[in-house]
N, C-alpha and C. Protein backbone atom coordinates (compact mmCIF):
# COMPACT_ATOMS: atom_id res chain seq x y z
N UNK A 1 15.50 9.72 -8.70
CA UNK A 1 14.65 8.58 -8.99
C UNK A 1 14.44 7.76 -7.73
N UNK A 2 13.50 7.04 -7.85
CA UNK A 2 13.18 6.17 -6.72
C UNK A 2 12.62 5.26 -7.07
N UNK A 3 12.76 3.86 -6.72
CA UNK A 3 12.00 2.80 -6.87
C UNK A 3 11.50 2.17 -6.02
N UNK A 4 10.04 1.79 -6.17
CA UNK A 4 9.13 0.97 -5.17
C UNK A 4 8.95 -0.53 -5.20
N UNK A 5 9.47 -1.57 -4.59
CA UNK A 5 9.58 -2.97 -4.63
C UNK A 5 7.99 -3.39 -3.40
N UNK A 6 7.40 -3.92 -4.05
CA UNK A 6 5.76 -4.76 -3.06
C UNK A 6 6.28 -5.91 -2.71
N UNK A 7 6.05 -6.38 -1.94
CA UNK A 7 6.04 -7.71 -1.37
C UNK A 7 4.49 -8.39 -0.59
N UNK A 8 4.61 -9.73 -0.44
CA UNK A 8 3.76 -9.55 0.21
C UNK A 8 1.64 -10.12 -0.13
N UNK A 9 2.03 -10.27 -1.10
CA UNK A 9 0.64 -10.30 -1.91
C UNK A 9 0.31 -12.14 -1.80
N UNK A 10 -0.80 -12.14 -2.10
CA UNK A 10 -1.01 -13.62 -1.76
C UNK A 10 -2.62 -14.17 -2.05
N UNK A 11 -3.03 -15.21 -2.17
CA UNK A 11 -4.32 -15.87 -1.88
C UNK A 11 -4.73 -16.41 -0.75
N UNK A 12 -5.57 -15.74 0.17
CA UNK A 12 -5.91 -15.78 1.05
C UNK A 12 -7.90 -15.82 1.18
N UNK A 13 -8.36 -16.77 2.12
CA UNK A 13 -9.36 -17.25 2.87
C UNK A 13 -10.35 -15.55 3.05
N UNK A 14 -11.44 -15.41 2.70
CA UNK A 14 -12.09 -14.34 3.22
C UNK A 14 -12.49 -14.51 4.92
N UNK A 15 -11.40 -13.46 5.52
CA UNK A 15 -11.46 -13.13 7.21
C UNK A 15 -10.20 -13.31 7.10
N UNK A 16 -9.30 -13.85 6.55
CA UNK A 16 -7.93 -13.73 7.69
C UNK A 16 -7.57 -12.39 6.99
N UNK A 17 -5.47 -12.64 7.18
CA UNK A 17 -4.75 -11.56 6.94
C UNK A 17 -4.04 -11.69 6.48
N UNK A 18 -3.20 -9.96 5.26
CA UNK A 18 -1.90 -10.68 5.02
C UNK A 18 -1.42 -9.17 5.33
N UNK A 19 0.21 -9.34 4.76
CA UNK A 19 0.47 -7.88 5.38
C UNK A 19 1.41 -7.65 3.95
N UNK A 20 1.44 -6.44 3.50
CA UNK A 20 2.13 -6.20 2.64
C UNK A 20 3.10 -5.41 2.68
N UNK A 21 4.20 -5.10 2.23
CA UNK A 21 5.39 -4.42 2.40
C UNK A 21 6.04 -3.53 1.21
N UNK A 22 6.45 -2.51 1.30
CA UNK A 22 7.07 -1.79 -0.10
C UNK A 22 8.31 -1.21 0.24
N UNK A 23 9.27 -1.43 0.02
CA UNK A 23 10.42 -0.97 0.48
C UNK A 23 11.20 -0.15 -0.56
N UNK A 24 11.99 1.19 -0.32
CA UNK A 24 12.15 1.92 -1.32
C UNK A 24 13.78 2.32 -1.66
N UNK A 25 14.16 2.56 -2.63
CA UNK A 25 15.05 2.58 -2.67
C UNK A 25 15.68 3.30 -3.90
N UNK A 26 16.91 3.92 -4.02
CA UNK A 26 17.18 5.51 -5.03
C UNK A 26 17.39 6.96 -4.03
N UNK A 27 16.70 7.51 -4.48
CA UNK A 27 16.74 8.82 -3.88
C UNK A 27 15.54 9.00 -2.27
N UNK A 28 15.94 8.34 -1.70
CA UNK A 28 15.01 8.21 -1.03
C UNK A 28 14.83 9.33 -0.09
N UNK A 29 15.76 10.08 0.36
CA UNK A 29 15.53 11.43 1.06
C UNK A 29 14.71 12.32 0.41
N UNK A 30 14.16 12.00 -0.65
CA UNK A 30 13.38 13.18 -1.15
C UNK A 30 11.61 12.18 -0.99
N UNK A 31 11.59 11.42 -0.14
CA UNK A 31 10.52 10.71 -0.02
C UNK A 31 9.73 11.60 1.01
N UNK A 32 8.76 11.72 0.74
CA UNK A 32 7.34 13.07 2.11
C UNK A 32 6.11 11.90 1.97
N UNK A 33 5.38 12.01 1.38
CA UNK A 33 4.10 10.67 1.57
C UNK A 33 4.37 9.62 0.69
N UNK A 34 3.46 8.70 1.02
CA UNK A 34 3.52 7.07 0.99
C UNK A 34 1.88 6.35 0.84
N UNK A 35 2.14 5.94 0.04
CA UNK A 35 0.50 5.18 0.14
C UNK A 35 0.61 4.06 -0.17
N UNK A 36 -0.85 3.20 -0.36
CA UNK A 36 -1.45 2.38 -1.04
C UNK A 36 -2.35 2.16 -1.82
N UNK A 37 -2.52 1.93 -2.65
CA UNK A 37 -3.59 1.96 -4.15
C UNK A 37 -3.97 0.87 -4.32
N UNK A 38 -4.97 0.50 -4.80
CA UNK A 38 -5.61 -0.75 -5.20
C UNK A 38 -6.21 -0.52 -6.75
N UNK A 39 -6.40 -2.06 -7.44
CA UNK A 39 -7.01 -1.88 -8.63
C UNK A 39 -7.21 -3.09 -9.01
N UNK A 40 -9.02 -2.90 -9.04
CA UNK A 40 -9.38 -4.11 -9.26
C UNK A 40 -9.85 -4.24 -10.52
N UNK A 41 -10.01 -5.95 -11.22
CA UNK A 41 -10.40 -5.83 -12.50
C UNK A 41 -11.83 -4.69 -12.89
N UNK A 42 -12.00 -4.19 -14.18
CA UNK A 42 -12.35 -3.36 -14.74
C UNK A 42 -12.85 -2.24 -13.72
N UNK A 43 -12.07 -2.22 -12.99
CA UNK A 43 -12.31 -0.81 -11.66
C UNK A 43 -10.77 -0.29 -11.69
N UNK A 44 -10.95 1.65 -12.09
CA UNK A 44 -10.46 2.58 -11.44
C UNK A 44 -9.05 2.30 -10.20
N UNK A 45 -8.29 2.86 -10.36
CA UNK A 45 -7.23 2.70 -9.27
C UNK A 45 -7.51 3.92 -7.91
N UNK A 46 -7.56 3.22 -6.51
CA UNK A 46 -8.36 3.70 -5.57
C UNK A 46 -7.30 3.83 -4.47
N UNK A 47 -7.20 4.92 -4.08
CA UNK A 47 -6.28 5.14 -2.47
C UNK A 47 -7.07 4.04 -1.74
N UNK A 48 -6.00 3.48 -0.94
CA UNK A 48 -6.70 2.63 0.28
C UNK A 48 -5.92 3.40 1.41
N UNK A 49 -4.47 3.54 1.47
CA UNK A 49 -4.47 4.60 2.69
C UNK A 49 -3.28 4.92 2.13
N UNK A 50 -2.97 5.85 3.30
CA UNK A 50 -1.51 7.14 3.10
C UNK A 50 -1.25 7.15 4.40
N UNK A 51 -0.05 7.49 4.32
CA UNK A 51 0.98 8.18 5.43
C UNK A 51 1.78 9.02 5.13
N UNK A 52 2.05 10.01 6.10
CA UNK A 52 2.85 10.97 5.81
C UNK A 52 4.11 11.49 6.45
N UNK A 53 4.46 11.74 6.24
CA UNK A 53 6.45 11.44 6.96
C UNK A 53 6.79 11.79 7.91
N UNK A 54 5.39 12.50 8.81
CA UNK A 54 5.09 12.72 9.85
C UNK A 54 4.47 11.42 10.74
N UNK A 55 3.99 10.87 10.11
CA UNK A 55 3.29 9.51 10.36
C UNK A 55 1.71 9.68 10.84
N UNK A 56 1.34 10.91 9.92
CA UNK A 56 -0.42 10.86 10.05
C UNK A 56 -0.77 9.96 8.54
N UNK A 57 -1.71 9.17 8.63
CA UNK A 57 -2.48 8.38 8.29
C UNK A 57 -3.94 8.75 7.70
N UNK A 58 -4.41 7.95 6.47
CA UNK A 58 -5.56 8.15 6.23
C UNK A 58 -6.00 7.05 5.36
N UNK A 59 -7.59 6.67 5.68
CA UNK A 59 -7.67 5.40 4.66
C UNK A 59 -9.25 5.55 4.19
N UNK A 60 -9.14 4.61 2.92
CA UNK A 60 -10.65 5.07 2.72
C UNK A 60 -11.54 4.18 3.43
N UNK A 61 -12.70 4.65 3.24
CA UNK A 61 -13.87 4.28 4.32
C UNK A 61 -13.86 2.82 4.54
N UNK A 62 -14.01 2.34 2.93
CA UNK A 62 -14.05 0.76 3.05
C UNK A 62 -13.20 -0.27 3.78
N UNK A 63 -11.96 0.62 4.17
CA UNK A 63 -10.91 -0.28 4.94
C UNK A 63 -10.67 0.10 6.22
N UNK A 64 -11.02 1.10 6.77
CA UNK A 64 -11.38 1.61 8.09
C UNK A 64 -11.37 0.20 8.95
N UNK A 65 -10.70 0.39 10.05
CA UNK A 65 -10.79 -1.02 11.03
C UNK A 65 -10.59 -2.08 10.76
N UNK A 66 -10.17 -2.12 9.43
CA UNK A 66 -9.63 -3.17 9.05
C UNK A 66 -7.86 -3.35 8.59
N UNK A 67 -8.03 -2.03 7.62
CA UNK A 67 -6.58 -1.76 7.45
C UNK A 67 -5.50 -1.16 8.41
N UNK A 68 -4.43 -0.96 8.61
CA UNK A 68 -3.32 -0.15 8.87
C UNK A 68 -1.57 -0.18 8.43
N UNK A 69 -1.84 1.14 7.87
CA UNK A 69 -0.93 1.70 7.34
C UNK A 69 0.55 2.02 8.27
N UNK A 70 1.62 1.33 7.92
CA UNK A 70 2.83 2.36 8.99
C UNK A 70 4.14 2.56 8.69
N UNK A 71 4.89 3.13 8.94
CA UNK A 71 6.12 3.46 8.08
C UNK A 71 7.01 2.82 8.96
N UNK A 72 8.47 2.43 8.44
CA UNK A 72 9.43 2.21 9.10
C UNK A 72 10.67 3.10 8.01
N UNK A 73 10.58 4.38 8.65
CA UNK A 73 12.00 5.53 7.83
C UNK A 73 13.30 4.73 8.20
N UNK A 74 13.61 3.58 8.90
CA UNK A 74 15.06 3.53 8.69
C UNK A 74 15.09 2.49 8.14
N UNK A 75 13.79 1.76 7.60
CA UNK A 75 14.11 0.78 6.52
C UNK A 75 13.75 0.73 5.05
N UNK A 76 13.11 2.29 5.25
CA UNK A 76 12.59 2.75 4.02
C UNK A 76 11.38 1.84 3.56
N UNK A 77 10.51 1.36 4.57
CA UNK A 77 9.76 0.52 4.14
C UNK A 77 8.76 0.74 4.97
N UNK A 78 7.08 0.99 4.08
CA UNK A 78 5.42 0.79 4.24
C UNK A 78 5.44 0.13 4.22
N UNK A 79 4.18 -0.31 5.39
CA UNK A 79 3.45 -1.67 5.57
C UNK A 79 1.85 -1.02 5.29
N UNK A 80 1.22 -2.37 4.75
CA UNK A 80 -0.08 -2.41 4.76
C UNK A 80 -0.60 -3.68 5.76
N UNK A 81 -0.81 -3.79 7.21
CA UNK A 81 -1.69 -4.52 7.69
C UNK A 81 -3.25 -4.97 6.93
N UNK A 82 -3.55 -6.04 6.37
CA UNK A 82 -5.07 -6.18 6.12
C UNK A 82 -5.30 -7.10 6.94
N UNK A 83 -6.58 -7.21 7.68
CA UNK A 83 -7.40 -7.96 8.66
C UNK A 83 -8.71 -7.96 7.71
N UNK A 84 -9.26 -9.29 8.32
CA UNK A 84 -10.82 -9.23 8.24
C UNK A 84 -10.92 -8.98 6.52
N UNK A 85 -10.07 -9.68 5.60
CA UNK A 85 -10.15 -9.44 4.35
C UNK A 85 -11.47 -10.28 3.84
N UNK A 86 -12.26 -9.63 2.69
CA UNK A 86 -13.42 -9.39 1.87
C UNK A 86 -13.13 -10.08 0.81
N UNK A 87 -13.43 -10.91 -0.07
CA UNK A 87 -13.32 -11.09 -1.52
C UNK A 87 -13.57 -9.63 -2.41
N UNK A 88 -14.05 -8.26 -1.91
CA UNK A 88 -13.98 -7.74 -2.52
C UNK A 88 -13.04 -6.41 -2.36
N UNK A 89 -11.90 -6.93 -1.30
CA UNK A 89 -10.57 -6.44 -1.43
C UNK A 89 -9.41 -7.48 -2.31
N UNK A 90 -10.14 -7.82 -2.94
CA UNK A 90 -9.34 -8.94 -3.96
C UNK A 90 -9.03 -7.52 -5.25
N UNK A 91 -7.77 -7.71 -5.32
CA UNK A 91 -6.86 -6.24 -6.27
C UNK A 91 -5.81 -6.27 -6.13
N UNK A 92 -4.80 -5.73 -7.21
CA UNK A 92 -3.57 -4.88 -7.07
C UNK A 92 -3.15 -4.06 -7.10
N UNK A 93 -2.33 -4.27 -5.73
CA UNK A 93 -2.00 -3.45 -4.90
C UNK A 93 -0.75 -2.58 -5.00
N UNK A 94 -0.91 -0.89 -5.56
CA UNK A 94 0.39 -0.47 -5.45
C UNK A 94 0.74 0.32 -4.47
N UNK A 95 2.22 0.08 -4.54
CA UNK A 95 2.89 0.97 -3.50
C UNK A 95 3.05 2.73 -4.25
N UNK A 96 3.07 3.77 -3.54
CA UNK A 96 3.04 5.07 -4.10
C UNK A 96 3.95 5.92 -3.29
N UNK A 97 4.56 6.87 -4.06
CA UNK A 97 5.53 7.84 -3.20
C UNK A 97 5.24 9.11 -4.04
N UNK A 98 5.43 10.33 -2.84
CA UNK A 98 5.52 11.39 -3.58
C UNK A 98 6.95 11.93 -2.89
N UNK A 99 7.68 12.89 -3.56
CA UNK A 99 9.03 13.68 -3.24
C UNK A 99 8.76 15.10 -3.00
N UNK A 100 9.77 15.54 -2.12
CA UNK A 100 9.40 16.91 -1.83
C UNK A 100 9.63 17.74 -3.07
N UNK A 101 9.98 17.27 -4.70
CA UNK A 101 10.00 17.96 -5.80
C UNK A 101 9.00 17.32 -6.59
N UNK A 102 7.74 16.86 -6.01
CA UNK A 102 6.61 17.22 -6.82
C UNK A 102 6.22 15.60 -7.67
N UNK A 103 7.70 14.62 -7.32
CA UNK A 103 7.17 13.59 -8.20
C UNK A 103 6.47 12.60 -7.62
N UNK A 104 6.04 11.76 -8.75
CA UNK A 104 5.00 10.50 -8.13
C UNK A 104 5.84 9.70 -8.64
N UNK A 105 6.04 8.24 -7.96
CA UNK A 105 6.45 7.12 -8.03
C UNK A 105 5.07 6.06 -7.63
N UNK A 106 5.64 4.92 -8.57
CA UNK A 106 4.85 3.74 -8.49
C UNK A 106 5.48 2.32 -8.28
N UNK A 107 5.24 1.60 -7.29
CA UNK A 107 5.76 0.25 -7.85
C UNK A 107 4.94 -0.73 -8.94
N UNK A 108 5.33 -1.93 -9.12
CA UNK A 108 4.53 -2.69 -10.16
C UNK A 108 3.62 -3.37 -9.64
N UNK A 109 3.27 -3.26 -8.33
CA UNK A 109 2.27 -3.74 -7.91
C UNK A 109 2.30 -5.53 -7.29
N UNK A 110 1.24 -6.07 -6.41
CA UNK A 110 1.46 -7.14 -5.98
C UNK A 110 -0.03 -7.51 -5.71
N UNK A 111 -0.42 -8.95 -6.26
CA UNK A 111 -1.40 -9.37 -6.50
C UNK A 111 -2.53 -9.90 -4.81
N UNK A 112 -3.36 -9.62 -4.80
CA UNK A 112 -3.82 -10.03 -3.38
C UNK A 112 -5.48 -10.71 -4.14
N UNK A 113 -5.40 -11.45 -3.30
CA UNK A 113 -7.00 -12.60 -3.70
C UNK A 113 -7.75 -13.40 -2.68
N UNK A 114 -8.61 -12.68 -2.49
CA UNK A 114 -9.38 -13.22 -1.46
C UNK A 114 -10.77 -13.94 -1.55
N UNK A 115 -10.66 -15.47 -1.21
CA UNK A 115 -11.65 -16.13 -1.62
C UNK A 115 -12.51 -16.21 -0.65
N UNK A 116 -13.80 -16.59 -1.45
CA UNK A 116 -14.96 -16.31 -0.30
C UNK A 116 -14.90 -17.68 0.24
């Protein structure tokens, strides 16, 4: 088992930043990728980026140059850098893990709000 703790979430000004954090904890050697998900009211839950335990990276289009994703393995803890935040990156935000036996983990998520 593994559990995902968010930190990090907040109401924030459209243009600044906040940074979010997920730190993990359980079985954590069986941790291989890492993401971030978003989900906004009556919208679909959406990759915003990944990393992989290699530390390649991927994000979707909309957060390109704005976001970055990065791992810290000896604290067991993703970061999500957001810059240049949108009111319509206003969502919650989960943390995601997959294990080298196939499972998915979720945290409960952490609220982010960005006013115009």
């Amino acid at each position: 088992q593994v559990q995902l703790v968010e930190s990090g979430g907040g109401l924030v000004q459209a243009g600044g930043s906040l940074r979010l954090s997920c730190t993990a904890s359980g079985s954590i050697f069986s941790i291989n990728d890492m993401g971030w998900y978003r989900q906004a009211p009556g919208k679909q839950r959406e990759l915003v980026a990944g990393v992989t335990a290699g530390g390649s990276t991927n994000y979707a289009d909309s957060v390109k140059g704005r976001f970055t994703i990065s791992r810290d393995n000896a604290k067991n803890t993703v970061f999500l850098q957001m810059n240049s935040l949108k009111p319509e990156d206003t969502a919650v935000y989960y943390c995601n893990a997959h294990t080298a036996y196939g499972s998915v983990y979720w945290g409960k998520g952490t609220l982010v709000t960005v006013s115009a």
